[in-house]
N, C-alpha and C. Protein backbone atom coordinates (compact mmCIF):
# COMPACT_ATOMS: atom_id res chain seq x y z
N UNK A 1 -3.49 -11.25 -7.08
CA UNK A 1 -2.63 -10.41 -7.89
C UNK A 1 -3.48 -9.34 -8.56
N UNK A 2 -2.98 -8.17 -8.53
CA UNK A 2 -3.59 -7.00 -9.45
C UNK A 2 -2.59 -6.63 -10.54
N UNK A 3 -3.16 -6.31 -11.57
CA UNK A 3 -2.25 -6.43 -12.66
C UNK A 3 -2.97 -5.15 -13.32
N UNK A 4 -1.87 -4.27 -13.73
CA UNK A 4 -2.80 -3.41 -14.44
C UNK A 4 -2.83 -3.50 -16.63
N UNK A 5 -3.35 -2.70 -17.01
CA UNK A 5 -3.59 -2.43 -18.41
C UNK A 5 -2.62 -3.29 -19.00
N UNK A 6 -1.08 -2.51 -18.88
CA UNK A 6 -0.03 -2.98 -19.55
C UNK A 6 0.60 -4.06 -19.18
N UNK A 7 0.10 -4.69 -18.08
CA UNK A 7 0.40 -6.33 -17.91
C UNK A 7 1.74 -6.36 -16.96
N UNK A 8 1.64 -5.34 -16.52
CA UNK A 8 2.27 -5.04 -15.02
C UNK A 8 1.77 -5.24 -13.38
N UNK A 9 2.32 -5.99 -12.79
CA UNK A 9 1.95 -6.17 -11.58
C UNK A 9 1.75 -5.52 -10.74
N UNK A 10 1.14 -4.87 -10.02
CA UNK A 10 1.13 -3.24 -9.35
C UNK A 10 0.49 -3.94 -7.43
N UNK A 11 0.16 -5.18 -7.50
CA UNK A 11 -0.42 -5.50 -6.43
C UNK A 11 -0.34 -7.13 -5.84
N UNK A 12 0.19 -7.79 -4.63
CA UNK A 12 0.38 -8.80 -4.53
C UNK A 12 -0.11 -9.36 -3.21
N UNK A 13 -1.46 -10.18 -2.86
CA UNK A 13 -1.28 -10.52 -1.65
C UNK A 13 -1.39 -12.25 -1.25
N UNK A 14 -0.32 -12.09 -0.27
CA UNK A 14 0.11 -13.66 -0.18
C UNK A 14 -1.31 -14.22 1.33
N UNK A 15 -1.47 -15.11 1.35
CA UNK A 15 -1.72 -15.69 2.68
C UNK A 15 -3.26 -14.37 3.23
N UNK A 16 -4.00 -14.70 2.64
CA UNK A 16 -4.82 -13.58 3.15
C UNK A 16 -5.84 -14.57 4.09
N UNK A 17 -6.84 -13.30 4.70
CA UNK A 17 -7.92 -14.22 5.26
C UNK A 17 -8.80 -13.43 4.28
N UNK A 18 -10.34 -14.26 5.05
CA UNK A 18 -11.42 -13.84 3.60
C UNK A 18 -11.90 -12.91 4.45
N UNK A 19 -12.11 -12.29 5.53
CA UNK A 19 -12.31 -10.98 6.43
C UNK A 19 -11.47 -9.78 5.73
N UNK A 20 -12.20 -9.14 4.88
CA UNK A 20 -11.61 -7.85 4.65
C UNK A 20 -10.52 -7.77 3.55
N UNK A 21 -10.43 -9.05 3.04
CA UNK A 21 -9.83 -8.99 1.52
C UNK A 21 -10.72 -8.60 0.32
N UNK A 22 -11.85 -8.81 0.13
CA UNK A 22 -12.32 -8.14 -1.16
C UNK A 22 -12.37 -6.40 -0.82
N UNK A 23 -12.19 -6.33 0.44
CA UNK A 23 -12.25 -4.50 0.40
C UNK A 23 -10.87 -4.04 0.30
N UNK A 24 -10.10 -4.65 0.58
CA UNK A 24 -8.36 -4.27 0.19
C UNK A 24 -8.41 -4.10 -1.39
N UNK A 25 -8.66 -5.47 -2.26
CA UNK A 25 -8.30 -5.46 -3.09
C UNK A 25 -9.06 -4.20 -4.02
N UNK A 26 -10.52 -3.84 -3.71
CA UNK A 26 -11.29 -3.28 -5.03
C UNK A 26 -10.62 -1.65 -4.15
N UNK A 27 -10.16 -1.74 -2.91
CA UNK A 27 -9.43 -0.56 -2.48
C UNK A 27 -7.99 0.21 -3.85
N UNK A 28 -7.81 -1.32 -3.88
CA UNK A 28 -6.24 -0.78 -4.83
C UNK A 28 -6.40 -0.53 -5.95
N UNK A 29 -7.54 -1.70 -6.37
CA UNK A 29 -8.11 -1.40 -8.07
C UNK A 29 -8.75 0.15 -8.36
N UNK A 30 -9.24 0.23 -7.24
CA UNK A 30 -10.17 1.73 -7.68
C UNK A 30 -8.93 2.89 -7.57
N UNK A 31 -7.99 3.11 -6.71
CA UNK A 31 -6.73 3.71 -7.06
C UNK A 31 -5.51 3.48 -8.09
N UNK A 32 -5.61 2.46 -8.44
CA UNK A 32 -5.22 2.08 -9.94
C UNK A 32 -5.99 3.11 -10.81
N UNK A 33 -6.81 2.90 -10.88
CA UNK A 33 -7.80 3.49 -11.94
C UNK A 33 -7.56 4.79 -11.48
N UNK A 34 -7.71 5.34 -11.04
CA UNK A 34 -7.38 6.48 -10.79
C UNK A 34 -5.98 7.17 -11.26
N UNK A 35 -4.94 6.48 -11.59
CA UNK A 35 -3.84 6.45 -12.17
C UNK A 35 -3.91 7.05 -13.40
């Protein structure tokens, strides 16, 4: 789950593999931030 500042959910992933999930996720965080 990614959750941003205000404690809103902005990101959800179910059933992942560990191939290429930490680059998805810091993918969405760093466009979050960018927000």
């Amino acid at each position: 789950f990614l959750i941003d500042k205000d404690g809103v959910l902005r990101e959800e992933w179910r059933n992942v593999k560990v191939a290429g999930h930490v680059d998805k996720v810091l993918a969405a965080a760093q466009e979050l931030h960018k927000r």
